[in-house]
Protein backbone atom coordinates (compact mmCIF):
# COMPACT_ATOMS: atom_id res chain seq x y z
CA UNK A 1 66.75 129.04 -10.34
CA UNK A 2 68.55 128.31 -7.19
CA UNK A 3 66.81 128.30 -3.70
CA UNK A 4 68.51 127.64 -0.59
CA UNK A 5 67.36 127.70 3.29
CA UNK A 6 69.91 129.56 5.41
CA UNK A 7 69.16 126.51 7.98
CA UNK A 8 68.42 122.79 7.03
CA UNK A 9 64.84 122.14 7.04
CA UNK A 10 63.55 126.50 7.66
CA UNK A 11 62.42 126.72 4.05
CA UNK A 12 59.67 124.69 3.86
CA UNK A 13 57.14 125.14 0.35
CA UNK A 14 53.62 123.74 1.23
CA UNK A 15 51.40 123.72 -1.86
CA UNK A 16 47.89 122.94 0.34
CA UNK A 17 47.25 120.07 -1.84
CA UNK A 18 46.20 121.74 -4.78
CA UNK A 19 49.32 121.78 -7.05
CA UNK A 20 52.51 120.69 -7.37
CA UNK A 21 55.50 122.73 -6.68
CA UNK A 22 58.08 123.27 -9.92
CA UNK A 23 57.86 122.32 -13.36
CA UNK A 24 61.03 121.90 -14.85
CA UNK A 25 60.68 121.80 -18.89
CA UNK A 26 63.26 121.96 -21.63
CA UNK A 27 61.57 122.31 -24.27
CA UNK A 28 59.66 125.65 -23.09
CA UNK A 29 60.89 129.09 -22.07
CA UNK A 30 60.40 128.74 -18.27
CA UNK A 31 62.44 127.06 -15.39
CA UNK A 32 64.98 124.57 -17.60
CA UNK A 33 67.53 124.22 -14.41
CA UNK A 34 66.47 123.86 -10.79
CA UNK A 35 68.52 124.08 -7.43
CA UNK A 36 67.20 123.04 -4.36
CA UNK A 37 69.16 123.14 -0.91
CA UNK A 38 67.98 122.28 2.37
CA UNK A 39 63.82 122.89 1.67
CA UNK A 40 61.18 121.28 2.75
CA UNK A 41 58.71 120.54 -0.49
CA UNK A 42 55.07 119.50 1.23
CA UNK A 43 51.70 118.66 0.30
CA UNK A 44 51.96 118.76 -3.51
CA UNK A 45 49.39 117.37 -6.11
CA UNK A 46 50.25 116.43 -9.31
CA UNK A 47 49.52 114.96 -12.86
CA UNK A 48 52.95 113.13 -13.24
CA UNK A 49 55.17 114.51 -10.17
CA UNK A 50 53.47 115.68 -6.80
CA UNK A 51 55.87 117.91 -5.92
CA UNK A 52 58.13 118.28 -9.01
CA UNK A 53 58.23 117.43 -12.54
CA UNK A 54 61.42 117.75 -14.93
CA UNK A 55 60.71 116.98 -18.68
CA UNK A 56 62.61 117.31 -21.56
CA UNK A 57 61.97 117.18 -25.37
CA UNK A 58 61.75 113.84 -27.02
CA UNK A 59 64.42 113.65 -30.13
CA UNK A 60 64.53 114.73 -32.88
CA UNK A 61 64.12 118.17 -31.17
CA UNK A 62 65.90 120.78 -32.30
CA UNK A 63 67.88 122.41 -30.86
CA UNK A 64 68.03 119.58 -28.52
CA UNK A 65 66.83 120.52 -24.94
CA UNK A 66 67.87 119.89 -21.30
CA UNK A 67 66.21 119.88 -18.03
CA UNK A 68 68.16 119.49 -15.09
CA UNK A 69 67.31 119.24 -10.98
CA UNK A 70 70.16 119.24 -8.15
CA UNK A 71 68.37 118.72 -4.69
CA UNK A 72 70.40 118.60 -1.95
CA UNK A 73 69.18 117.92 1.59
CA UNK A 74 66.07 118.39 0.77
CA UNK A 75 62.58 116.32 2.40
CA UNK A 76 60.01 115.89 -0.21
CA UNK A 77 56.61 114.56 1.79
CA UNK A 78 53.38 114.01 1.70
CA UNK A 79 52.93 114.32 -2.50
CA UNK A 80 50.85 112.27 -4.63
CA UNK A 81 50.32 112.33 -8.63
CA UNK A 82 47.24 111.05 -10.35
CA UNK A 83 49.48 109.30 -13.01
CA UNK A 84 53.25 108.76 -12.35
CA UNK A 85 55.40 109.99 -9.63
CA UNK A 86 54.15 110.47 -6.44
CA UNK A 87 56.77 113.26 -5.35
CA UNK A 88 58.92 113.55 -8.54
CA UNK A 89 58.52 112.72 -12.43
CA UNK A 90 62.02 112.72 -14.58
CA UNK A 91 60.82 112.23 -17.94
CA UNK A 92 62.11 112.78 -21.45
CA UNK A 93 65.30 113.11 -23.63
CA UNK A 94 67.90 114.90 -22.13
CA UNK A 95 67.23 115.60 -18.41
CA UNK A 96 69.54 114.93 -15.18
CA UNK A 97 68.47 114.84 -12.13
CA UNK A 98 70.96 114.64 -8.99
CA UNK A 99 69.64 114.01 -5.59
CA UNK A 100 72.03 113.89 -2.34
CA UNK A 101 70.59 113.29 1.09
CA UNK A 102 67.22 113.69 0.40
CA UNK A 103 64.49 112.15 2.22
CA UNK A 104 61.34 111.10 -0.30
CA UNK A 105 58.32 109.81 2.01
CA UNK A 106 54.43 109.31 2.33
CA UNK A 107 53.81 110.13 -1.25
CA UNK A 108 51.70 108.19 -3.92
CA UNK A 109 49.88 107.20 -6.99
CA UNK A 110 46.18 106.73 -7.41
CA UNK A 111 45.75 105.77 -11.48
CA UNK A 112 44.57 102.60 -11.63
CA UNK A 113 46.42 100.72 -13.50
CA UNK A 114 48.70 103.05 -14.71
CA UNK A 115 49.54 104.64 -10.99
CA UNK A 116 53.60 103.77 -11.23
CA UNK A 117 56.97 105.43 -9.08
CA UNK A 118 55.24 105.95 -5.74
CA UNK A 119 58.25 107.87 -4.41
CA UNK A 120 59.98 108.28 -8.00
CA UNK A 121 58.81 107.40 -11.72
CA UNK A 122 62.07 107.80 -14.26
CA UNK A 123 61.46 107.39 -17.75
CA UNK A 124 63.07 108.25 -21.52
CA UNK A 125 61.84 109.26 -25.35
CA UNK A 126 64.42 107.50 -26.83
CA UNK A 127 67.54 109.00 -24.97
CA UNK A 128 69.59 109.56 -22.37
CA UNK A 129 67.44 110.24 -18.67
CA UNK A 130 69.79 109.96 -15.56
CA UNK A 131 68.86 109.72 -11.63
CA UNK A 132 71.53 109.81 -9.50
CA UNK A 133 70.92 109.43 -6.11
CA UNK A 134 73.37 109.37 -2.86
CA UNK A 135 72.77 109.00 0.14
CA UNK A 136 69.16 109.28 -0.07
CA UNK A 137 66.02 107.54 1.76
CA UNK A 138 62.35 106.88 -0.17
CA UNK A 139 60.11 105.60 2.33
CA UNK A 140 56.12 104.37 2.96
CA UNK A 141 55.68 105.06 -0.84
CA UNK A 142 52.91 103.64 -2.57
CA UNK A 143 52.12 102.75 -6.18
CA UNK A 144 48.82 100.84 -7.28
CA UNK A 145 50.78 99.48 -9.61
CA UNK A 146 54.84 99.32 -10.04
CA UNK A 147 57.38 100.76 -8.39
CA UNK A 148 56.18 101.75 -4.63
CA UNK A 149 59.51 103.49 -4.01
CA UNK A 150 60.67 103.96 -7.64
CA UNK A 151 60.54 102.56 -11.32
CA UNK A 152 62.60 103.25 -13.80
CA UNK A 153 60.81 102.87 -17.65
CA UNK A 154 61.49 102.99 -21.49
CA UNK A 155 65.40 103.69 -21.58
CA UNK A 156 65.52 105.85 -18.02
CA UNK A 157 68.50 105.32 -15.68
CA UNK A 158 69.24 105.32 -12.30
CA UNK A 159 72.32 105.09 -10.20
CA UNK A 160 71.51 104.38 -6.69
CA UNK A 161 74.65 104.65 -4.09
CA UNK A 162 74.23 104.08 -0.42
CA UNK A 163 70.29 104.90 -0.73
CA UNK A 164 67.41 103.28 1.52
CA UNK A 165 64.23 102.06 0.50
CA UNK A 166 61.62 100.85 2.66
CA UNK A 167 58.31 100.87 3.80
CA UNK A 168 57.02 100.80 0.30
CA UNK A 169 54.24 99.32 -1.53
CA UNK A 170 53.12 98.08 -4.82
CA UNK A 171 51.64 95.80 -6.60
CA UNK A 172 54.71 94.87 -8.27
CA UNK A 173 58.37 95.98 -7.47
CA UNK A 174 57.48 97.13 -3.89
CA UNK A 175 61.12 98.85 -3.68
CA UNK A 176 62.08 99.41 -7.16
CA UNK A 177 60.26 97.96 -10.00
C-alpha cells in the first residue's frame, strides 16, 4: 500500500484520538508493506504504536514473514500508546523500517512502568529488526520510563544518520535509551 500527497504536508490522516492509524503485520493477510510520502499522521491512540505499528512473526515461523514501512517526509504528531511507542512500534523478526526526513513530535507513553520509546520503541523475537533513519527529527517525546525519544530492545537495531533528538523526556535514556 503506497500513499502519497501530491503536496508536502496536504494529506494529513487524523484518527480523533481513538485509534491508531496502520497496522503493519507479517504474519497475517492484511497490510505486510507500507509507503508513506509526504502525510501528515495526527492524533493516533495506540496499544504499542500511536500512529503505526509494524510486527512481524517471531522465528521459527514458517514461511518466515516480513513487514516493512518506508516513510518519507512524513510528520507523525501528537500520538501516544498505552504500552510502547508513542507514534511508532517496530517489533518482531523480520521487519524494516526506513524513515527519511520525518519529523516524530509530542507523542507519548502512559504504562507505568512499562511506558518505553516515547517517539519510537524498536524491538526483536530473536532476529533481525532494522530502523534506519536519515535525516529525521523526534522531538518533546515522553516515556515514563526509557527511551523519551527512542529505545531500542531485545536484539532491535537502529542506524541513526544526521537525525535530531531533543526535547525529550524519560526517566531513563531521555534521548535514546
Amino acid at each position: 500500500v503506497t500513499i502519497a500527497a501530491l503536496e508536502t504536508g496536504t494529506a494529513i490522516l487524523d484518527a480523533g484520538g481513538t485509534n491508531r492509524h496502520f497496522r503493519v503485520n507479517g504474519a497475517e493477510t492484511g497490510v505486510r508493506s507500507l509507503r508513506l510520502n509526504g502525510t501528515r499522521l495526527h492524533n493516533g491512540v495506540g496499544a504499542g504504536g500511536g500512529a503505526v505499528s509494524v510486527e512481524a512473526a517471531p522465528p521459527p515461523s514458517s514461511p518466515p514473514y516480513f513487514a516493512e514501512l518506508y516513510m518519507t517526509d512524513v510528520t507523525v504528531a501528537d500520538c501516544s500508546s498505552s504500552s510502547v511507542g508513542g507514534a511508532l512500534r517496530v517489533h518482531g523478526t523480520g521487519c524494516m523500517v526506513r524513515l527519511v526526513d520525518c519529523t516524530i513530535s509530542n507523542s507519548f507513553t502512559v504504562s507505568g512502568s512499562k511506558g518505553n520509546g516515547g517517539g519510537v520503541s524498536v524491538s526483536s523475537s530473536g532476529g533481525q529488526t532494522t530502523l534506519f533513519m536519515v535525516r529525521c527529527t523526534v522531538l518533546d517525546c515522553t516515556s515514563d520510563n526509557r527511551g523519551g525519544g527512542l529505545i531500542i530492545q531485545s536484539e532491535g537495531e537502529a542506524d541513526l544518520e544526521d537525525c535530531v533528538l531533543t526535547g525529550n523526556f524519560a526517566k531513563s535514556g531521555a534521548g535514546v535509551a
